[in-house]
PDB file of N, CA and C in Angstrom:
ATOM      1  N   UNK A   1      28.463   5.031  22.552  1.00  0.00           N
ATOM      2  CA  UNK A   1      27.004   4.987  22.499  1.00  0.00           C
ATOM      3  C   UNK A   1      26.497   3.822  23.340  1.00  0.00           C
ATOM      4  N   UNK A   2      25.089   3.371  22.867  1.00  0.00           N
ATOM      5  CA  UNK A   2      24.553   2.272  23.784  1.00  0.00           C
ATOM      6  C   UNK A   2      25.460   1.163  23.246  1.00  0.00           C
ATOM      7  N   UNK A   3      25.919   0.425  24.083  1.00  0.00           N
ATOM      8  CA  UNK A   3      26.036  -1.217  24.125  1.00  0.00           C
ATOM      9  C   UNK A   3      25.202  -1.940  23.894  1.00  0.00           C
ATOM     10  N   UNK A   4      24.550  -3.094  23.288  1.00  0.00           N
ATOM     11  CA  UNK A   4      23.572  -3.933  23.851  1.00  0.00           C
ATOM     12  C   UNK A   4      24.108  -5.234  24.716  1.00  0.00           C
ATOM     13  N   UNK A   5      23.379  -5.349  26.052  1.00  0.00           N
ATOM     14  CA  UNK A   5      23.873  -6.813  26.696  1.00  0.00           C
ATOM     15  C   UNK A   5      23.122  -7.853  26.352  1.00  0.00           C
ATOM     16  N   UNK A   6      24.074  -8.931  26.628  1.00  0.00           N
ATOM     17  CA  UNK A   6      23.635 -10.233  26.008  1.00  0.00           C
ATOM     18  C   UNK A   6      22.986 -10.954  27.377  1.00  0.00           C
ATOM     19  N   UNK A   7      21.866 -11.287  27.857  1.00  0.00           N
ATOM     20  CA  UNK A   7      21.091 -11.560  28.947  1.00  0.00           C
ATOM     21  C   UNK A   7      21.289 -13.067  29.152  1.00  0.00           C
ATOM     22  N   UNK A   8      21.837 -13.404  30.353  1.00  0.00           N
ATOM     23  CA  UNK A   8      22.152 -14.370  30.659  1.00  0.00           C
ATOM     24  C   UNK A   8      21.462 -15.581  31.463  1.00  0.00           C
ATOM     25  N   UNK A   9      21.697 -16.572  31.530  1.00  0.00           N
ATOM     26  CA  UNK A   9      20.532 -17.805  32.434  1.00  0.00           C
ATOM     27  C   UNK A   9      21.144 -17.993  33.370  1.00  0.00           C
ATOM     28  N   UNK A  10      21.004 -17.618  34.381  1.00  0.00           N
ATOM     29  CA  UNK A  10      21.373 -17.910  35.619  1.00  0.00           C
ATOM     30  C   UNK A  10      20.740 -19.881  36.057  1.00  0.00           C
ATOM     31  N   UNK A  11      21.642 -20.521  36.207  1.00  0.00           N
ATOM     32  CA  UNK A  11      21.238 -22.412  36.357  1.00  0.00           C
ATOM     33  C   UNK A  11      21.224 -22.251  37.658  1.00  0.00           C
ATOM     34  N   UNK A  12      20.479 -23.333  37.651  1.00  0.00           N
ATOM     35  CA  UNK A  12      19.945 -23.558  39.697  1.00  0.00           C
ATOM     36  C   UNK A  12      21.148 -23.772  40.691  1.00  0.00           C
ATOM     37  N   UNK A  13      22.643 -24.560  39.457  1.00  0.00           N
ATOM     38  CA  UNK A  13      23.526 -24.862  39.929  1.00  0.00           C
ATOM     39  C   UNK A  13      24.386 -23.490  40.281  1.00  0.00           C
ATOM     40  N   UNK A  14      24.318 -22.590  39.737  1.00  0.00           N
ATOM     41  CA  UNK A  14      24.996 -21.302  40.381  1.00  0.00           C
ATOM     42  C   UNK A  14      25.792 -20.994  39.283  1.00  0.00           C
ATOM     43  N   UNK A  15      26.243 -22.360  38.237  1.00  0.00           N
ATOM     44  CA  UNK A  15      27.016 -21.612  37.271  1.00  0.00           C
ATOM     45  C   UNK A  15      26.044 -20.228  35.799  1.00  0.00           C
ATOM     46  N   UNK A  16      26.693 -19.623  35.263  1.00  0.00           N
ATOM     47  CA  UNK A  16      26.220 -18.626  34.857  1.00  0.00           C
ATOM     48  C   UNK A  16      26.666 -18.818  33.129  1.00  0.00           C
ATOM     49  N   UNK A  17      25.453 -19.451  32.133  1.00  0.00           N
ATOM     50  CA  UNK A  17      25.834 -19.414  30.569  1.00  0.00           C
ATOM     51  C   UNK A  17      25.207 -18.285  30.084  1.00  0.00           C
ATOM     52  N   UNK A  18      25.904 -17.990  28.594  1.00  0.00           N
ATOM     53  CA  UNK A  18      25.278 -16.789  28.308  1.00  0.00           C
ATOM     54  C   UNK A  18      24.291 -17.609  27.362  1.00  0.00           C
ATOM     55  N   UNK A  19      23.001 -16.955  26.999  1.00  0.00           N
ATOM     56  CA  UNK A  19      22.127 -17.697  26.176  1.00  0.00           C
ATOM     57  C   UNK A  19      22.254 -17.632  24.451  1.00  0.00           C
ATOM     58  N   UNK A  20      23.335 -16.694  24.065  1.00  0.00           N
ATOM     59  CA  UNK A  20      23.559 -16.889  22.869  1.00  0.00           C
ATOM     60  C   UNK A  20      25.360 -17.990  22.853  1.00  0.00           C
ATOM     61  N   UNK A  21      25.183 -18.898  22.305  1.00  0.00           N
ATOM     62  CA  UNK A  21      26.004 -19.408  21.799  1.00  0.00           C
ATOM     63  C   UNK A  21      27.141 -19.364  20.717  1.00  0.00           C
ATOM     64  N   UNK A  22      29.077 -18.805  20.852  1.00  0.00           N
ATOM     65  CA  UNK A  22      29.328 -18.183  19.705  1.00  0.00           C
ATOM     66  C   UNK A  22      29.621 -19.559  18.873  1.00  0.00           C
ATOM     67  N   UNK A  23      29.491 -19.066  17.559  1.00  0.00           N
ATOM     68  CA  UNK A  23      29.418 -20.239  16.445  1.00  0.00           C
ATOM     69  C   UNK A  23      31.121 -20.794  16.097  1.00  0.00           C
ATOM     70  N   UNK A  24      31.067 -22.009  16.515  1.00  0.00           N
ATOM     71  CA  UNK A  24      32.444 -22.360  15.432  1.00  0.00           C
ATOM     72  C   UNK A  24      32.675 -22.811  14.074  1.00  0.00           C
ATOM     73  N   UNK A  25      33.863 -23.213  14.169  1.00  0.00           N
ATOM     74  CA  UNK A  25      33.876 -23.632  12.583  1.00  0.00           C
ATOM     75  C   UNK A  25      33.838 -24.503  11.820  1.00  0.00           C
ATOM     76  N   UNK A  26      33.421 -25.265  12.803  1.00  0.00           N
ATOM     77  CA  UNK A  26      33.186 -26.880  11.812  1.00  0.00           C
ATOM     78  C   UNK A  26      31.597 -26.786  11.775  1.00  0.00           C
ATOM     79  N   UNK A  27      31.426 -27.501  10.914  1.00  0.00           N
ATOM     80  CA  UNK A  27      30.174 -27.658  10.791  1.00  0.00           C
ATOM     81  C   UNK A  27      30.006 -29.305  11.004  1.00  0.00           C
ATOM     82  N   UNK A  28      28.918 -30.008  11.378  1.00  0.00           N
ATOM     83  CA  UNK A  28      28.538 -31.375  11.516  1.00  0.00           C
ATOM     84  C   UNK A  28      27.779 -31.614  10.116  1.00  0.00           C
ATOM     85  N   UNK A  29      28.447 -32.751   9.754  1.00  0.00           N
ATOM     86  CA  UNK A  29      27.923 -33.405   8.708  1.00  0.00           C
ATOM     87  C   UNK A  29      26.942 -34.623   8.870  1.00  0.00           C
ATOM     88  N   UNK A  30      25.523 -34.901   8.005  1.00  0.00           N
ATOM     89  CA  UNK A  30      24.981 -36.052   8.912  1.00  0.00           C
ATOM     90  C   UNK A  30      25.877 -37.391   8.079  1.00  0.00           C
ATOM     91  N   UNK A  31      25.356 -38.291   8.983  1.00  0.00           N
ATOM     92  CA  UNK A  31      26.194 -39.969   8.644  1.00  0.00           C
ATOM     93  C   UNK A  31      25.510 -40.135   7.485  1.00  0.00           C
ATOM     94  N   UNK A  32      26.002 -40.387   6.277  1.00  0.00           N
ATOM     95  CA  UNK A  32      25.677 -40.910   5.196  1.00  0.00           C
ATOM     96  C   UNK A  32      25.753 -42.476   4.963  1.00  0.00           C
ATOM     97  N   UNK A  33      27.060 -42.570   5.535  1.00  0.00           N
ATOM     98  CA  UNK A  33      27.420 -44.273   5.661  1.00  0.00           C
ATOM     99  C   UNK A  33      26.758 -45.395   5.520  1.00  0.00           C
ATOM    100  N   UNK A  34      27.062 -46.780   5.118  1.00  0.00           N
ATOM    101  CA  UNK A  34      25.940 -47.687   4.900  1.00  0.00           C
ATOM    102  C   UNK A  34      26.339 -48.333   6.691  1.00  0.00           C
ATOM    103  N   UNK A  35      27.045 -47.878   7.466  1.00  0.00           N
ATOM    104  CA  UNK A  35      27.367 -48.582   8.808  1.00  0.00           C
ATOM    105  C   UNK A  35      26.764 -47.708   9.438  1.00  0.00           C
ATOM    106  N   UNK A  36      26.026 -48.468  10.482  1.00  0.00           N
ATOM    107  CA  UNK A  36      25.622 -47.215  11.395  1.00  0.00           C
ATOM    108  C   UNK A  36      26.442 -46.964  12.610  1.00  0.00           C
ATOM    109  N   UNK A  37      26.292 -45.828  12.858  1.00  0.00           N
ATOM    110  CA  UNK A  37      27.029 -44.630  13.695  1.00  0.00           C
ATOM    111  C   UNK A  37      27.194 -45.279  14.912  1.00  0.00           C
ATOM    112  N   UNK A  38      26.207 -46.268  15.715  1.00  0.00           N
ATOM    113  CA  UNK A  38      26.232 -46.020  16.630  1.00  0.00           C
ATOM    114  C   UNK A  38      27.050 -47.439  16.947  1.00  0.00           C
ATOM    115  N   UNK A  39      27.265 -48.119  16.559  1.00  0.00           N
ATOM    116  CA  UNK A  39      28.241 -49.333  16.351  1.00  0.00           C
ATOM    117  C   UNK A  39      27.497 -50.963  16.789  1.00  0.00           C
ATOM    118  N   UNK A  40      26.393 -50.601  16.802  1.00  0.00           N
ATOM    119  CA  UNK A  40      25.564 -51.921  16.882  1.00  0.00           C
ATOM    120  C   UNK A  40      25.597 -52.288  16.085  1.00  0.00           C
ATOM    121  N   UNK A  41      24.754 -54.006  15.969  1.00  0.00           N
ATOM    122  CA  UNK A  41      24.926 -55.331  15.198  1.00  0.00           C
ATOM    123  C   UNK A  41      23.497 -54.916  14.511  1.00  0.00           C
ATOM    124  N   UNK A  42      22.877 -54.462  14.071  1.00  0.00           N
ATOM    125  CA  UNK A  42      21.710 -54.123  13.345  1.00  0.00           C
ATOM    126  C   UNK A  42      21.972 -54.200  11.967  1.00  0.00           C
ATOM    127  N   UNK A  43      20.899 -54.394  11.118  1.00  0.00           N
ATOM    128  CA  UNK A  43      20.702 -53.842   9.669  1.00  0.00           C
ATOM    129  C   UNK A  43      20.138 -52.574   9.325  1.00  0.00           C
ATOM    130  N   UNK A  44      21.283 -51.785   8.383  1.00  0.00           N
ATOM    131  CA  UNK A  44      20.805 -50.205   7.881  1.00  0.00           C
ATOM    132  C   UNK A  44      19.919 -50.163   7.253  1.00  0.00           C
ATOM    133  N   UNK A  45      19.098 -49.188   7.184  1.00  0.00           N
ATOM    134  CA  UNK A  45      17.791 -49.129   6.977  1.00  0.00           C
ATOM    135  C   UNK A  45      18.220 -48.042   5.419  1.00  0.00           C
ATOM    136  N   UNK A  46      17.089 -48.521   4.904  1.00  0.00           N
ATOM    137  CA  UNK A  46      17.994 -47.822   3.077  1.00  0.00           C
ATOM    138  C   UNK A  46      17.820 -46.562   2.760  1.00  0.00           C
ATOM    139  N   UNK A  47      18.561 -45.669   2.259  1.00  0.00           N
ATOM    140  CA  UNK A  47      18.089 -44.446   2.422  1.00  0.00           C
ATOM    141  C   UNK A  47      16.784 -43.733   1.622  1.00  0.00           C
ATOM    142  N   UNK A  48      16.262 -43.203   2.241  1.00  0.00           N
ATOM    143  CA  UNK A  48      14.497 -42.812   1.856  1.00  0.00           C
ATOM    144  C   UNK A  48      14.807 -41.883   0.715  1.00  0.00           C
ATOM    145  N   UNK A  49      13.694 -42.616  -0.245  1.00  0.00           N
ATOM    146  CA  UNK A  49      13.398 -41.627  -0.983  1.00  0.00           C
ATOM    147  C   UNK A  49      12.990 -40.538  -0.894  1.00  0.00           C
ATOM    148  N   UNK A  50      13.840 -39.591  -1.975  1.00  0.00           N
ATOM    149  CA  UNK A  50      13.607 -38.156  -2.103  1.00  0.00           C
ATOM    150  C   UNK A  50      11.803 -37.859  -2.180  1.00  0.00           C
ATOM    151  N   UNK A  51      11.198 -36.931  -1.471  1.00  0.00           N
ATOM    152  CA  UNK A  51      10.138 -36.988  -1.258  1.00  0.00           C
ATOM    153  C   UNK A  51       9.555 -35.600  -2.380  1.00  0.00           C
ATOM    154  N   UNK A  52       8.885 -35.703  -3.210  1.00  0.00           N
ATOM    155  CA  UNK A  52       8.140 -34.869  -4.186  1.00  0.00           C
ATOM    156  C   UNK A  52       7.349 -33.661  -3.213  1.00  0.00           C
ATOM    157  N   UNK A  53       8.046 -32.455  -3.698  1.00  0.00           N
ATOM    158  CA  UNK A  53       7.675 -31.245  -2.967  1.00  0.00           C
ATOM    159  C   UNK A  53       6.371 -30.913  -4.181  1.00  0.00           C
ATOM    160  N   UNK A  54       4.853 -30.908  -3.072  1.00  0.00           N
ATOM    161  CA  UNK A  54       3.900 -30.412  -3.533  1.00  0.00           C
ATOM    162  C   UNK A  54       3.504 -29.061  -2.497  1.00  0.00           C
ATOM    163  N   UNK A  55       2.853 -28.220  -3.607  1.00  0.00           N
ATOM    164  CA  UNK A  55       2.211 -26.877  -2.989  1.00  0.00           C
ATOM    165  C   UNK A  55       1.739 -26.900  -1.820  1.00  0.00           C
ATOM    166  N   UNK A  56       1.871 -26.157  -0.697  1.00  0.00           N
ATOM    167  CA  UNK A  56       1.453 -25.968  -0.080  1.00  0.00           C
ATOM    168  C   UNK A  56      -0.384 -25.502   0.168  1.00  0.00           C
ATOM    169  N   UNK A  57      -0.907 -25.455  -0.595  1.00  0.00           N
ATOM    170  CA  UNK A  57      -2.160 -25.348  -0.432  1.00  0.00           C
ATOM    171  C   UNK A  57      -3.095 -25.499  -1.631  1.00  0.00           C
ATOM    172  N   UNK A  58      -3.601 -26.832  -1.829  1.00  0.00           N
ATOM    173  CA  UNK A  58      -3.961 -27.164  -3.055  1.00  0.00           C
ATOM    174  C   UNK A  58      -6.046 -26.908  -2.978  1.00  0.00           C
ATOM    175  N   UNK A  59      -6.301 -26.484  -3.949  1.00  0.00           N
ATOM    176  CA  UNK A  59      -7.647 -26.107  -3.906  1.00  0.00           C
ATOM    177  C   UNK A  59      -8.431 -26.716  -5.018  1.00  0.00           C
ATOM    178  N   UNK A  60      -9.312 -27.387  -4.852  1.00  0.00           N
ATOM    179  CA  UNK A  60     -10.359 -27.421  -5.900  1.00  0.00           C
ATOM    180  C   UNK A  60     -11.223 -26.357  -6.561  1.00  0.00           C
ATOM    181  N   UNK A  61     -12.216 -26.735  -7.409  1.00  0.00           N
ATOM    182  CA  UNK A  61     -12.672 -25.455  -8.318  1.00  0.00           C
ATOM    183  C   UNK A  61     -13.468 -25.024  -7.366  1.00  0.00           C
ATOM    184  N   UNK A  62     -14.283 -25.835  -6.289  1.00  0.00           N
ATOM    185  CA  UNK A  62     -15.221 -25.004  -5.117  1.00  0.00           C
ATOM    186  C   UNK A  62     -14.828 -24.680  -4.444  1.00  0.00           C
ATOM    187  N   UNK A  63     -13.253 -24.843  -3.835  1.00  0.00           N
ATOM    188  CA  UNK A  63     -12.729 -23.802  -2.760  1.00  0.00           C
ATOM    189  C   UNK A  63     -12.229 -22.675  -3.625  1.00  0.00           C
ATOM    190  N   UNK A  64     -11.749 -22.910  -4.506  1.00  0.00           N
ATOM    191  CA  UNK A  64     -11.059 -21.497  -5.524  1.00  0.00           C
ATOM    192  C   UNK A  64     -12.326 -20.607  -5.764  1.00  0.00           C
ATOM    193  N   UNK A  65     -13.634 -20.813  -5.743  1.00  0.00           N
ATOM    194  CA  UNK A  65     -14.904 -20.281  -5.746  1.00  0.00           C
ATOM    195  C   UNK A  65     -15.390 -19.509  -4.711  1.00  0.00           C
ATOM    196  N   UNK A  66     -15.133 -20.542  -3.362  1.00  0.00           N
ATOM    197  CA  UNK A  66     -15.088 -19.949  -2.204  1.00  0.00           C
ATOM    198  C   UNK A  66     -14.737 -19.045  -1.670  1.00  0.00           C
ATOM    199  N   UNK A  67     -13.048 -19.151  -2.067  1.00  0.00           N
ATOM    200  CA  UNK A  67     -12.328 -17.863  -1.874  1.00  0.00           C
ATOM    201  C   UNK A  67     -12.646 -16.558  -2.102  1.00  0.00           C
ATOM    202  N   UNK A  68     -12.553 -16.695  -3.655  1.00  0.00           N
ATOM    203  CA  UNK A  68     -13.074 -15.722  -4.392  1.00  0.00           C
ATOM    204  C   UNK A  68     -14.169 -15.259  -3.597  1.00  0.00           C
ATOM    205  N   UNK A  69     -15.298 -15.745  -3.575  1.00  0.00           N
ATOM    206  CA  UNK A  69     -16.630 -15.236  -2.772  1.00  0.00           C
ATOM    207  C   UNK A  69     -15.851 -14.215  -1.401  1.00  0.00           C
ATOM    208  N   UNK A  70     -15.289 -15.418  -0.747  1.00  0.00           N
ATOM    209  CA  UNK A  70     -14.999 -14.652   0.553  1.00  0.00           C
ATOM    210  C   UNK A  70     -14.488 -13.525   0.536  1.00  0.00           C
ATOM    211  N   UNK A  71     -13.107 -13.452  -0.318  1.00  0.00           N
ATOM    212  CA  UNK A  71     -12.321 -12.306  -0.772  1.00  0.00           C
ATOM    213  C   UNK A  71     -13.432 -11.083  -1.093  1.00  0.00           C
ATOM    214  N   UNK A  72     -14.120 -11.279  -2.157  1.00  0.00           N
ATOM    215  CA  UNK A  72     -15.099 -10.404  -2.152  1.00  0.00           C
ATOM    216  C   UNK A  72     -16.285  -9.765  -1.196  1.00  0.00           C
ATOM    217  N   UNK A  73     -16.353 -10.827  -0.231  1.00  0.00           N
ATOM    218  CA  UNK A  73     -17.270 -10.345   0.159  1.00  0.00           C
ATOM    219  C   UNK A  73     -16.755  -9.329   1.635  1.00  0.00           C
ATOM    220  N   UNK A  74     -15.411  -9.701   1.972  1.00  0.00           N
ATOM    221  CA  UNK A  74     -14.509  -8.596   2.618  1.00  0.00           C
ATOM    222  C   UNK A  74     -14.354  -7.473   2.348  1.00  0.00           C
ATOM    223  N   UNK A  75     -14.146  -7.253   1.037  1.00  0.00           N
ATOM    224  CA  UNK A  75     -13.759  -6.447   0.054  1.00  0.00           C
ATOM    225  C   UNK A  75     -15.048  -5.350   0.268  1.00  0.00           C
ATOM    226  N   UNK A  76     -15.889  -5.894   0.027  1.00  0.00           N
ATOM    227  CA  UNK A  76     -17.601  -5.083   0.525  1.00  0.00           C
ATOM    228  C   UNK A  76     -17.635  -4.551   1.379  1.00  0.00           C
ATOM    229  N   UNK A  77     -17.617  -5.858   2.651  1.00  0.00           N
ATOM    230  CA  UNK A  77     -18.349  -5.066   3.896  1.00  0.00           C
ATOM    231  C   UNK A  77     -16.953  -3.727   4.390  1.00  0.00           C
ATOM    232  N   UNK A  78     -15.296  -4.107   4.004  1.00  0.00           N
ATOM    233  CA  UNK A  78     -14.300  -2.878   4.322  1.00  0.00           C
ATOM    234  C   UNK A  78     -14.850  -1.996   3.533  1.00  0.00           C
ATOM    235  N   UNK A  79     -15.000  -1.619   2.686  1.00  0.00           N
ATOM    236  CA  UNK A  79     -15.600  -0.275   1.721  1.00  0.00           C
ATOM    237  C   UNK A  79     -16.833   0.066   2.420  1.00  0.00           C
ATOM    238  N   UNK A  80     -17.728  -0.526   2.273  1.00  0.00           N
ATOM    239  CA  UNK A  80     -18.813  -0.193   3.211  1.00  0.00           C
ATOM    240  C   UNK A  80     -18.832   0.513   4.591  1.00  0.00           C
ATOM    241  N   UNK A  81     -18.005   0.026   5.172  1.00  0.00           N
ATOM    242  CA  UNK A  81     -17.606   0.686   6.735  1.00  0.00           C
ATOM    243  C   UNK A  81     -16.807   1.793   6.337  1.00  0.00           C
ATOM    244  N   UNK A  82     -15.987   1.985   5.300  1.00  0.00           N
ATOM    245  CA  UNK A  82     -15.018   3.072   5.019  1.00  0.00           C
ATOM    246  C   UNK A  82     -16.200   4.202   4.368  1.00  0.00           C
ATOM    247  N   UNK A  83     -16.846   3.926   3.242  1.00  0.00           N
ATOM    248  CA  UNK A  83     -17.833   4.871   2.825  1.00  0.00           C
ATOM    249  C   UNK A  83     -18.817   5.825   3.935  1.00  0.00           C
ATOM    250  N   UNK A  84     -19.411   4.987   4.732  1.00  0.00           N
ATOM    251  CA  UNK A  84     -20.173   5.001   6.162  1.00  0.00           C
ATOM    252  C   UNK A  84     -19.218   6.375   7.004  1.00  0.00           C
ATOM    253  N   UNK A  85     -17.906   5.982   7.092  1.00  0.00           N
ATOM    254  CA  UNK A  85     -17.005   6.767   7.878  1.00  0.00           C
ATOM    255  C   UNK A  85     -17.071   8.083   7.340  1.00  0.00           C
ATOM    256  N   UNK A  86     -16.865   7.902   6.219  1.00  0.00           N
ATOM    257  CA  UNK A  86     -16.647   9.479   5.517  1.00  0.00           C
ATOM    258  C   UNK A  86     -17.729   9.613   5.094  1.00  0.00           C
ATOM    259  N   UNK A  87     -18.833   9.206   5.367  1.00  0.00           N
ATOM    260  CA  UNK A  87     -19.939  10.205   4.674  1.00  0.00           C
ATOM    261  C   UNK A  87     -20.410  10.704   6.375  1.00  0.00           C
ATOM    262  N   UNK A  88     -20.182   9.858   7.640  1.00  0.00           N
ATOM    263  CA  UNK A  88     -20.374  10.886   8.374  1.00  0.00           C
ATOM    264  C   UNK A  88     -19.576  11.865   8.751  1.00  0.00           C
ATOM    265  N   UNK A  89     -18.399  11.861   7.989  1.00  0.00           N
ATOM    266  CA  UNK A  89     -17.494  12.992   8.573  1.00  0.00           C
ATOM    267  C   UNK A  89     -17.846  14.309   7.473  1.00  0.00           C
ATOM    268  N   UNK A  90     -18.639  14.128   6.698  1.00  0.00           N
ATOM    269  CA  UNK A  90     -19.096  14.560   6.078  1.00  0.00           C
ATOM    270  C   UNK A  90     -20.166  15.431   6.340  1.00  0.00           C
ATOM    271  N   UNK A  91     -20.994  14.486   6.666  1.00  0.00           N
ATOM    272  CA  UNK A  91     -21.999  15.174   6.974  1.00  0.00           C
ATOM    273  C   UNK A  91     -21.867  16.587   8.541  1.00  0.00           C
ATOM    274  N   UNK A  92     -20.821  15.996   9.337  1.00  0.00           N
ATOM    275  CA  UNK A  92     -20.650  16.563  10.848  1.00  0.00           C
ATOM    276  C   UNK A  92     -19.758  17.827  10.197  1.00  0.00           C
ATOM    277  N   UNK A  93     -19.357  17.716   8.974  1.00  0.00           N
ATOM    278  CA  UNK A  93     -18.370  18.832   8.414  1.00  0.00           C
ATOM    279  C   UNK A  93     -19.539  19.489   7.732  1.00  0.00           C
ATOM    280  N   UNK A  94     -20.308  19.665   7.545  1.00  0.00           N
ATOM    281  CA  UNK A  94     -21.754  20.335   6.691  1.00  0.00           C
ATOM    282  C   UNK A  94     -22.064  20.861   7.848  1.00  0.00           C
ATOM    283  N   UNK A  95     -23.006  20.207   9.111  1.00  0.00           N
ATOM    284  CA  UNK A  95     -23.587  20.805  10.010  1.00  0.00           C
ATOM    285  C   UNK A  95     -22.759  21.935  10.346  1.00  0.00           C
ATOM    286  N   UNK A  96     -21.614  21.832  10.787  1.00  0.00           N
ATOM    287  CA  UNK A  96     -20.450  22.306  11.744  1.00  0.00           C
ATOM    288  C   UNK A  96     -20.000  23.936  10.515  1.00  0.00           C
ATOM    289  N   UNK A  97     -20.528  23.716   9.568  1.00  0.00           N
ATOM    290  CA  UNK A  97     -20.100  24.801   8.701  1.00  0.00           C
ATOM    291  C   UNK A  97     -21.683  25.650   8.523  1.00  0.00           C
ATOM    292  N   UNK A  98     -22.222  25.034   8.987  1.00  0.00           N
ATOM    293  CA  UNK A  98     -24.299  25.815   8.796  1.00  0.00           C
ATOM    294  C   UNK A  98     -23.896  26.356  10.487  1.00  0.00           C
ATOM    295  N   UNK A  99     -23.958  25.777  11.309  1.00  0.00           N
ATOM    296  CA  UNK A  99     -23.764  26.309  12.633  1.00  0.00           C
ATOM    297  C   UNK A  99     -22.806  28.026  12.548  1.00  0.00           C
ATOM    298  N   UNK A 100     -21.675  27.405  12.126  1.00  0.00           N
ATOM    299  CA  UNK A 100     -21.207  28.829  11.796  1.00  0.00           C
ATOM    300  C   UNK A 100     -21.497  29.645  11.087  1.00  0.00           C
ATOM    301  N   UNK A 101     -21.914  29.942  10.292  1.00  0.00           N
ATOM    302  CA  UNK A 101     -23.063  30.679   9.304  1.00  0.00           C
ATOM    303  C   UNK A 101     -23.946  31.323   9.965  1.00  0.00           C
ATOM    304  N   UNK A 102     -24.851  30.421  10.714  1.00  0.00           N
ATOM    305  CA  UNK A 102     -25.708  30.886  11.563  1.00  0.00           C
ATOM    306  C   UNK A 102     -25.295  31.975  12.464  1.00  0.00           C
ATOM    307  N   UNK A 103     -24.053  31.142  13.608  1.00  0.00           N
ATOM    308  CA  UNK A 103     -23.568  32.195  14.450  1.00  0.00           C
ATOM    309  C   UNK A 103     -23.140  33.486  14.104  1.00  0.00           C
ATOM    310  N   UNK A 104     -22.556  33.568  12.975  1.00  0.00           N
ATOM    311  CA  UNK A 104     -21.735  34.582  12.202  1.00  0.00           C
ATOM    312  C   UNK A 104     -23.107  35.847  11.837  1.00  0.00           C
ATOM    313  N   UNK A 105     -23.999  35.367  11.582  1.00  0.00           N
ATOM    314  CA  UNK A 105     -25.521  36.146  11.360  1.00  0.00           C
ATOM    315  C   UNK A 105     -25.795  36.948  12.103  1.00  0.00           C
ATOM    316  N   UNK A 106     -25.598  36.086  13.027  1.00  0.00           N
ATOM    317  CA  UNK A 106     -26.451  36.552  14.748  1.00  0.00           C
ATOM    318  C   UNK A 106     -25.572  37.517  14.919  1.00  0.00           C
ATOM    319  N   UNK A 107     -23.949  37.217  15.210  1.00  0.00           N
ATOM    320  CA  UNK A 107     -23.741  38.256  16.074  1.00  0.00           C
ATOM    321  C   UNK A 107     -22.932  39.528  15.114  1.00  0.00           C
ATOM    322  N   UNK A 108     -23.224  39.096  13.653  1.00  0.00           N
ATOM    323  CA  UNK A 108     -22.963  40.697  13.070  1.00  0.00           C
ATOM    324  C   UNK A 108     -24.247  41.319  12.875  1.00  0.00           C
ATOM    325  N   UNK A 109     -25.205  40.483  13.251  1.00  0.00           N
ATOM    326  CA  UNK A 109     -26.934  41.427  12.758  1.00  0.00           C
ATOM    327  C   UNK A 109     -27.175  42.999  14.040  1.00  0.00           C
ATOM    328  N   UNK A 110     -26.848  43.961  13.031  1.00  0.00           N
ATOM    329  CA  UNK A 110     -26.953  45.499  13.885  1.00  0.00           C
ATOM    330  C   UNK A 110     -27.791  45.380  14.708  1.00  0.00           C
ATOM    331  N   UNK A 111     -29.427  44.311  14.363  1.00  0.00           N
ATOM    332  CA  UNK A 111     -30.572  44.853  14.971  1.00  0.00           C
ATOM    333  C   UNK A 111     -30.384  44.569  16.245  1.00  0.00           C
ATOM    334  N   UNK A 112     -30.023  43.663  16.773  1.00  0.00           N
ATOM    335  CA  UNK A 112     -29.851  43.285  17.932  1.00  0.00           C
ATOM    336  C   UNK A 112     -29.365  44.240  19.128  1.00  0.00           C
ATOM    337  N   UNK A 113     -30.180  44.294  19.741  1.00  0.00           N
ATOM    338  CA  UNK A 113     -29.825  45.542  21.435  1.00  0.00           C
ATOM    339  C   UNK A 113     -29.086  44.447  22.426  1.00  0.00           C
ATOM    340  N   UNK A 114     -28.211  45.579  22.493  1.00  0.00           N
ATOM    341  CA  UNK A 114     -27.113  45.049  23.583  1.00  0.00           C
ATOM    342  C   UNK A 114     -27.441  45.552  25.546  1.00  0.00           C
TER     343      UNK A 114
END
């Protein structure tokens, strides 16, 4: 069946990498150590406190109000445009069924000279 190819970067230098990279098996661990990594004469800096995961989107009682409003008031004007839709398809399905009626009159009515 199909193959898929793996699309490659051609470098200015002429050599040719592929752009997916295959994974090995080590994994890198970060430096935990109280020495730092890089072997300078410095002082380590202490490790940071764990940082308190808050919600992503915190609201007061007037934006939670807001919302609400907004939500609703979407909620409206989509129904509104949807009602609108089908009542004219509605209505073009009424005409479109009187038109034929009509025609259907005309051309079975005997009286008519040909």
């Amino acid at each position: 069946m199909l193959r898929p190819r793996i699309p490659i970067n051609p470098l200015p230098s002429g050599l040719v990498t592929p752009l997916v990279q295959p994974a090995t098996d080590t994994t890198v661990e970060p430096n935990r150590s109280s020495v730092p990594a890089c072997g300078c004469d410095h002082t380590p800096t202490e490790a940071a406190q764990p940082r308190i995961q808050l919600p992503a989107v915190r609201l007061t009682p007037a934006g939670l109000i807001a919302a609400v409003a907004g939500g609703a008031g979407i909620v409206l004007v989509v129904g509104a445009v949807l009602v609108s839709m089908l009542l004219a398809v509605a209505i073009t399905g009424a005409s479109v069924a009187v038109c034929a009626v009509v025609l259907r009159s005309l051309l079975n009515n005997p009286n008519i000279r040909r």
